[in-house]
C-alpha atoms as a PDB file:
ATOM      1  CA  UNK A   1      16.299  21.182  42.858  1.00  0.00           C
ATOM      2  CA  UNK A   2      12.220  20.841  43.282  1.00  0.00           C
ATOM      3  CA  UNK A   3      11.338  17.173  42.872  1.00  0.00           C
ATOM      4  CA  UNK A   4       9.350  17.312  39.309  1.00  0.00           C
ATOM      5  CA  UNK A   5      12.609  18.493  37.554  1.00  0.00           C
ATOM      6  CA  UNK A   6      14.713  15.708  37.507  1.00  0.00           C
ATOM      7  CA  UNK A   7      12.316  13.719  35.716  1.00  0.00           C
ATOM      8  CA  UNK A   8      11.467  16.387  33.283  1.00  0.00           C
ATOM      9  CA  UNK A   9      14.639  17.327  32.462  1.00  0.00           C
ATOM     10  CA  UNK A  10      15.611  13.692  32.383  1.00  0.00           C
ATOM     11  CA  UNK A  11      13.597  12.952  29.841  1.00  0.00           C
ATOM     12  CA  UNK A  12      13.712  16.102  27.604  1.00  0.00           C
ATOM     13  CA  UNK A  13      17.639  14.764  27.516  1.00  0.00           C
ATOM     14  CA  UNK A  14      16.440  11.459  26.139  1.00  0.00           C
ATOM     15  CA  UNK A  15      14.828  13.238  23.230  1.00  0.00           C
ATOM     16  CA  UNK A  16      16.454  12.357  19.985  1.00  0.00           C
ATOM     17  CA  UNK A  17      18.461  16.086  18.546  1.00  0.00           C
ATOM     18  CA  UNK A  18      16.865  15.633  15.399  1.00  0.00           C
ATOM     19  CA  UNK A  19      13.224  15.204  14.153  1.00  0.00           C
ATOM     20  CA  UNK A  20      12.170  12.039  12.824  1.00  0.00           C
ATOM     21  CA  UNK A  21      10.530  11.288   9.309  1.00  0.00           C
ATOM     22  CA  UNK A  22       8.954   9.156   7.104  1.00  0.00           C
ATOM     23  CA  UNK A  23       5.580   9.221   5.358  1.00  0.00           C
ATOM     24  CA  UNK A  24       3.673   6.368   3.684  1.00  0.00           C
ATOM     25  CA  UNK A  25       1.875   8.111   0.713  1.00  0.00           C
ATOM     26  CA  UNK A  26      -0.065   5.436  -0.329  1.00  0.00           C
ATOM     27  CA  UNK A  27      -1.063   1.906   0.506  1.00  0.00           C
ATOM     28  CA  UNK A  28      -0.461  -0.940  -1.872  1.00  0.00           C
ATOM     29  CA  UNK A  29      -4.190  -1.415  -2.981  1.00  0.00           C
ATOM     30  CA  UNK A  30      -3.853   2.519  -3.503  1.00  0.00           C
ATOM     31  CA  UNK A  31      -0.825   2.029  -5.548  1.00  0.00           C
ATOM     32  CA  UNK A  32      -2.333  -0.653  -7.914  1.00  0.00           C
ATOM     33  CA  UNK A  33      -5.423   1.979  -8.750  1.00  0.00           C
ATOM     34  CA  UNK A  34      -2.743   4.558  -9.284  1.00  0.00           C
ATOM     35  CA  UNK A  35      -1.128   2.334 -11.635  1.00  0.00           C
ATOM     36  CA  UNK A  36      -4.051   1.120 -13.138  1.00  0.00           C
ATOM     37  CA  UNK A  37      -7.309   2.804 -12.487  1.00  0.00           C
ATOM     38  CA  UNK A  38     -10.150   2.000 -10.083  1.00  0.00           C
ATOM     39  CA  UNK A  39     -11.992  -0.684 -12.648  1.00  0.00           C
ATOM     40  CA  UNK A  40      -8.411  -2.974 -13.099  1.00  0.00           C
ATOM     41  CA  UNK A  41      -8.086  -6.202 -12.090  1.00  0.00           C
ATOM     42  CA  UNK A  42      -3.877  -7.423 -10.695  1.00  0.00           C
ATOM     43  CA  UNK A  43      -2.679 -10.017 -11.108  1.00  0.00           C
ATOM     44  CA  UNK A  44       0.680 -11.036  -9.584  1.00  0.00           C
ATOM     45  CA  UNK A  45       3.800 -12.262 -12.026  1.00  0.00           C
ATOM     46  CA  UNK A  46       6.144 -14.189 -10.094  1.00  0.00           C
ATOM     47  CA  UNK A  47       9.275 -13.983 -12.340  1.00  0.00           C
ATOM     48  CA  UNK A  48      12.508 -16.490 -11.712  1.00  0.00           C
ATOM     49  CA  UNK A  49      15.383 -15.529 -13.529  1.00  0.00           C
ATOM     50  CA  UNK A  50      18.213 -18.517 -13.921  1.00  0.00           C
ATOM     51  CA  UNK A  51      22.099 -16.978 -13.109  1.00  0.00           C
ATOM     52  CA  UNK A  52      22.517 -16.369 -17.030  1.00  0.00           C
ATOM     53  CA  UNK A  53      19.147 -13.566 -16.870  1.00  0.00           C
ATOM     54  CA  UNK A  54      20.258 -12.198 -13.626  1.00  0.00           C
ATOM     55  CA  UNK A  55      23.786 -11.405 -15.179  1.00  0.00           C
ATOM     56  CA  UNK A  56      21.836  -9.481 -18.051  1.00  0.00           C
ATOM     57  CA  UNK A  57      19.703  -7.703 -15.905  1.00  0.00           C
ATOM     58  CA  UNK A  58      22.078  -6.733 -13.822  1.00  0.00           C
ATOM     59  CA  UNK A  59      24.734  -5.284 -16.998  1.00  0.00           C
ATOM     60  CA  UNK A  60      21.182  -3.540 -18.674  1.00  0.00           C
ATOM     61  CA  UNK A  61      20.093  -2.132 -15.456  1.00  0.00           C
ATOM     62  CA  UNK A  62      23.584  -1.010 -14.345  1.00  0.00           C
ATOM     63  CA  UNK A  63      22.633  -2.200 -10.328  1.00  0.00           C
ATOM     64  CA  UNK A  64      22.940  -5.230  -8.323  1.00  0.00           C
ATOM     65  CA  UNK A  65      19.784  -7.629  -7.953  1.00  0.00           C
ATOM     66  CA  UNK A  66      18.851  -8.309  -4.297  1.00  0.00           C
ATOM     67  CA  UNK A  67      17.023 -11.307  -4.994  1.00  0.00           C
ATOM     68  CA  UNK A  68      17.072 -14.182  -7.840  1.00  0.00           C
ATOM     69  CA  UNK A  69      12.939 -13.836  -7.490  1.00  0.00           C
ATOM     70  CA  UNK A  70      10.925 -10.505  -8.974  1.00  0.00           C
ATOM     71  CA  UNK A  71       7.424  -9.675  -8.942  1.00  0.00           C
ATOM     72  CA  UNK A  72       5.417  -7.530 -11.309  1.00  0.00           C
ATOM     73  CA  UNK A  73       1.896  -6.137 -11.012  1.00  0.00           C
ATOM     74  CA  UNK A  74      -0.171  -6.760 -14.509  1.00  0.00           C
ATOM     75  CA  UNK A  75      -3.268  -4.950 -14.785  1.00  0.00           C
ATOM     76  CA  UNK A  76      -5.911  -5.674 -16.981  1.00  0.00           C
ATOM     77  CA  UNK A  77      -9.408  -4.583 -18.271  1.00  0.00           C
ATOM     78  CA  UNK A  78     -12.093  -6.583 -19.602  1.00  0.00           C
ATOM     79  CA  UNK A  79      -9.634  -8.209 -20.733  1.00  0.00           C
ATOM     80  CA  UNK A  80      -7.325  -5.975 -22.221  1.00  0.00           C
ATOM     81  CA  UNK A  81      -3.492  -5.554 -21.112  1.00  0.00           C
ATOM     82  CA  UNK A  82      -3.135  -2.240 -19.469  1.00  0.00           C
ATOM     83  CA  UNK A  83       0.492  -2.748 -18.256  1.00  0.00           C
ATOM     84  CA  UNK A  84       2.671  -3.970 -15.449  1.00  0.00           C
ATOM     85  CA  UNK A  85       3.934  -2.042 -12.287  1.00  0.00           C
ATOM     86  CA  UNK A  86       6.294  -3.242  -9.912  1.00  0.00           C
ATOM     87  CA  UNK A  87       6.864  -1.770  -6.162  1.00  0.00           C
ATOM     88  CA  UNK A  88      10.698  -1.285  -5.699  1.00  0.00           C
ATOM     89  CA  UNK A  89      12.275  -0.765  -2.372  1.00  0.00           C
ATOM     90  CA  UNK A  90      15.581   0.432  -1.489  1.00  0.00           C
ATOM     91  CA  UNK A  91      17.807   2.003   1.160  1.00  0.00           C
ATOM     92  CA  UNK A  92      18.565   5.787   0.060  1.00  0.00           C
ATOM     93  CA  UNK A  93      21.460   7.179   2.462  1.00  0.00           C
ATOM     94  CA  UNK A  94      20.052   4.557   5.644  1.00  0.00           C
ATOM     95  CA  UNK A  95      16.418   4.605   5.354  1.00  0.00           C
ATOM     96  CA  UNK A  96      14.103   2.745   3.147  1.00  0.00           C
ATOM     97  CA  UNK A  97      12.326   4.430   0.203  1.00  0.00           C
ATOM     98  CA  UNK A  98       9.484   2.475  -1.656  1.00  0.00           C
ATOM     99  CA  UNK A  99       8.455   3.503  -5.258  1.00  0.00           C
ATOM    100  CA  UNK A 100       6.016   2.083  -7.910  1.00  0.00           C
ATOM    101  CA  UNK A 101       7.127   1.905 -11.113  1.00  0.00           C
ATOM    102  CA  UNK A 102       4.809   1.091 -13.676  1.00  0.00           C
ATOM    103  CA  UNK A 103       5.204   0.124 -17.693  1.00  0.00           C
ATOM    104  CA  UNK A 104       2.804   0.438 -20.237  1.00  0.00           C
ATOM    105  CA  UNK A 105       1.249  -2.774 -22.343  1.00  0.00           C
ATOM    106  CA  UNK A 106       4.679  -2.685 -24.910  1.00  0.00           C
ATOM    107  CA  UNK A 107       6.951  -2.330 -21.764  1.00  0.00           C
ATOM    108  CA  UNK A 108       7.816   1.839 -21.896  1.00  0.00           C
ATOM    109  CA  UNK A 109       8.320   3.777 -18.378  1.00  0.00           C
ATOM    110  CA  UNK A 110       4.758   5.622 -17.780  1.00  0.00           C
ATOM    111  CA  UNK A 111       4.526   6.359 -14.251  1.00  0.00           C
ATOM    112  CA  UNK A 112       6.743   6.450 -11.119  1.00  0.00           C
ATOM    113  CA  UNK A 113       5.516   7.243  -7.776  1.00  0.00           C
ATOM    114  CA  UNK A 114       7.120   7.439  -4.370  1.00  0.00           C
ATOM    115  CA  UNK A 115       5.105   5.160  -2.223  1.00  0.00           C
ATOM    116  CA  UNK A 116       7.038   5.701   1.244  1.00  0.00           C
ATOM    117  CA  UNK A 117       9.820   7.974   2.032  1.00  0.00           C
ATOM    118  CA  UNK A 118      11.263   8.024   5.301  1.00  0.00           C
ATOM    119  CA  UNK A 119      14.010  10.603   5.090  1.00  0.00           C
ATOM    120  CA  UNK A 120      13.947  14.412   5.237  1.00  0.00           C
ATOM    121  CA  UNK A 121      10.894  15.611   2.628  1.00  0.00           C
ATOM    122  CA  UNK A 122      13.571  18.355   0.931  1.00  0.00           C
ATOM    123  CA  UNK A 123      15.105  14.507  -0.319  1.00  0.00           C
ATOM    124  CA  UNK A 124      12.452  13.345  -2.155  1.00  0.00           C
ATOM    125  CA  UNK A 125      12.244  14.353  -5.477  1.00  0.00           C
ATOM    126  CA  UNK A 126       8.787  15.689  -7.003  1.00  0.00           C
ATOM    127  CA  UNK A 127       6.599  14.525  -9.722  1.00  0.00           C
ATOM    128  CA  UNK A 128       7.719  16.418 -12.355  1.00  0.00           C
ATOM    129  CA  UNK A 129      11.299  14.829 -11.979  1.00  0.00           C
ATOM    130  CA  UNK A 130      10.093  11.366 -12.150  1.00  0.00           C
ATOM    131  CA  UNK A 131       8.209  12.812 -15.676  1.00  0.00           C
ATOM    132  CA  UNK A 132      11.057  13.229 -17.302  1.00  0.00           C
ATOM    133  CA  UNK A 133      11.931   9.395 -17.966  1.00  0.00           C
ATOM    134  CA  UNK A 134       8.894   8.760 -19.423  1.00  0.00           C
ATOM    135  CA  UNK A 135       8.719   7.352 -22.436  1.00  0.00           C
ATOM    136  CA  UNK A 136      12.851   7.236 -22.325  1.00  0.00           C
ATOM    137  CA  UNK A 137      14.539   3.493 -23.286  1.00  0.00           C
ATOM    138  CA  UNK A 138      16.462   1.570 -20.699  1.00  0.00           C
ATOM    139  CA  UNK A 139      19.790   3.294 -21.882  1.00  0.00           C
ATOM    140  CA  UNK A 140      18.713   6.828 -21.953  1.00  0.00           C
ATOM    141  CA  UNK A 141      18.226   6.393 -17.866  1.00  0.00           C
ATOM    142  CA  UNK A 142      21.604   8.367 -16.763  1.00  0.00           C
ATOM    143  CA  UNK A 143      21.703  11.139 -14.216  1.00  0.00           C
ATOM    144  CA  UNK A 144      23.058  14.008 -15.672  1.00  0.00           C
ATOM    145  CA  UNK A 145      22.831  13.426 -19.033  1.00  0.00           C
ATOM    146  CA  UNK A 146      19.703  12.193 -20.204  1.00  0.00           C
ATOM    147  CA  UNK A 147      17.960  12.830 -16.848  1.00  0.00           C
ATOM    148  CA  UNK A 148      18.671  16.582 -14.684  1.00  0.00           C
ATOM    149  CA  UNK A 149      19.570  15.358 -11.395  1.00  0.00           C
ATOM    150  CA  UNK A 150      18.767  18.094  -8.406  1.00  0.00           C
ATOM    151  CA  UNK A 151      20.588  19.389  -6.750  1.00  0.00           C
ATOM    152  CA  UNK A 152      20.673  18.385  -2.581  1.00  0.00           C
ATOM    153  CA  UNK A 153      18.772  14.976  -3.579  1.00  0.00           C
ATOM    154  CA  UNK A 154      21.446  13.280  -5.809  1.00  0.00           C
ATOM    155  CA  UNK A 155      21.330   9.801  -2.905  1.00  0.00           C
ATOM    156  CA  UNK A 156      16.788   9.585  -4.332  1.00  0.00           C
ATOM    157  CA  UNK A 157      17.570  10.833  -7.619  1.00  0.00           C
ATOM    158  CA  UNK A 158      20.312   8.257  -7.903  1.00  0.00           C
ATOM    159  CA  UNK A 159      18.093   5.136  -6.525  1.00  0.00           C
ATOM    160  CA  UNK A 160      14.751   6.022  -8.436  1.00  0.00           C
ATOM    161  CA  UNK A 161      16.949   6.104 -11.641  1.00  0.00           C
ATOM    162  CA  UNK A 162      18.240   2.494 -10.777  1.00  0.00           C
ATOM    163  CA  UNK A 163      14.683   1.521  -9.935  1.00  0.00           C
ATOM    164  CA  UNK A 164      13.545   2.471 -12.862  1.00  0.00           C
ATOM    165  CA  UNK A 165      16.471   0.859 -14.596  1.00  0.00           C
ATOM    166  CA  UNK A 166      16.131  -1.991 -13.069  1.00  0.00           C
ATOM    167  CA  UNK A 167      12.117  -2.498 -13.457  1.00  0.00           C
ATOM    168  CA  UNK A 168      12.583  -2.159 -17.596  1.00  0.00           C
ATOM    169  CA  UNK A 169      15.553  -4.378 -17.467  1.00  0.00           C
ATOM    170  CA  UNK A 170      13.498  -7.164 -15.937  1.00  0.00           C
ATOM    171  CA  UNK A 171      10.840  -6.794 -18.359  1.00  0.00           C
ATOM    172  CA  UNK A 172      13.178  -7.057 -21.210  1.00  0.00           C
ATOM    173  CA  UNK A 173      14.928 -10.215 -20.311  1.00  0.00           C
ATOM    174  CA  UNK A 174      12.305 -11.834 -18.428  1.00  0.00           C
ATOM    175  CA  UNK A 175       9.092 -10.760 -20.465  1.00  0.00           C
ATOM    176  CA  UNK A 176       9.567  -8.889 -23.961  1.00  0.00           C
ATOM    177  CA  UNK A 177      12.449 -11.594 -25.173  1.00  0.00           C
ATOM    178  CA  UNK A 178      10.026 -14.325 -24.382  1.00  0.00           C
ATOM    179  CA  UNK A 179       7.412 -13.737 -26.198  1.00  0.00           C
END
């Protein structure tokens, strides 16, 4: 074997079989002026709910809380409530996926956007999927009866539904029912 070979062929064997992904679409500054448009100002809203919130969270939004701490975006304008967002990561099948979810002023699901996504692109589901829980209540968020699911991306479609689920259910308990 000519010496420049081994080494080549050494490392072409160290070369992972298949090709990596991920893609950050859009930074968080971007993700606020999606939400809210380039002349909003954000605030942050540091919510707390006690063990008794967290339990009715977690049996409106059908999912788990990670953490007894959540954090919504509110955007305003001179003034004026323009809504709230909140950036939602998860694990779909082992790598992390990162939506923003936003709400209008009265708390309805406007907008979802996939921030990151780090598995294959065929996974992620596209704009016009996340459309069609607009406007939907917290209990009209099911896959495959309310919402179409699609088929080969059932893991995202799955996860954005429970984000979404989740994000409303926080702003139920933790917002709406306190005012």
């Amino acid at each position: 074997m000519k010496s420049g070979r081994l080494p080549l062929a050494l490392l072409l064997s160290m070369l992972p079989l298949n090709p990596c992904h991920g893609k950050i679409f859009y930074s968080k500054s971007e993700a606020m002026e999606l939400a809210f448009g380039q002349e909003a100002t954000v605030e942050m809203l540091t919510l707390f709910p006690d063990d008794q919130e967290m339990q009715r969270i977690e049996q409106m939004a059908r999912v788990k809380m990670d953490s007894a701490m959540f954090t919504f975006y509110v955007g305003k304008k001179a003034g004026r409530l323009l809504g709230y967002a909140a950036i939602e990561t998860h694990t779909v099948r082992t790598k992390p996926e990162t939506l923003l979810v936003v709400l209008s002023e009265d708390g309805k699901l406007r907008g979802m956007h996939t921030l990151a996504f780090h598995d294959p692109p065929e996974y992620l589901p596209p704009a016009r999927w996340f459309a069609q829980m607009y406007g939907k209540p917290l209990q009209e968020l099911s896959l495959n009866r309310e919402i179409q699911g699609i088929t080969g991306a059932t893991l995202s479609t799955r996860a954005a539904l429970n984000s979404a689920r989740k994000v409303l259910a926080v702003y139920q308990v933790m917002i709406e029912e306190k005012r």
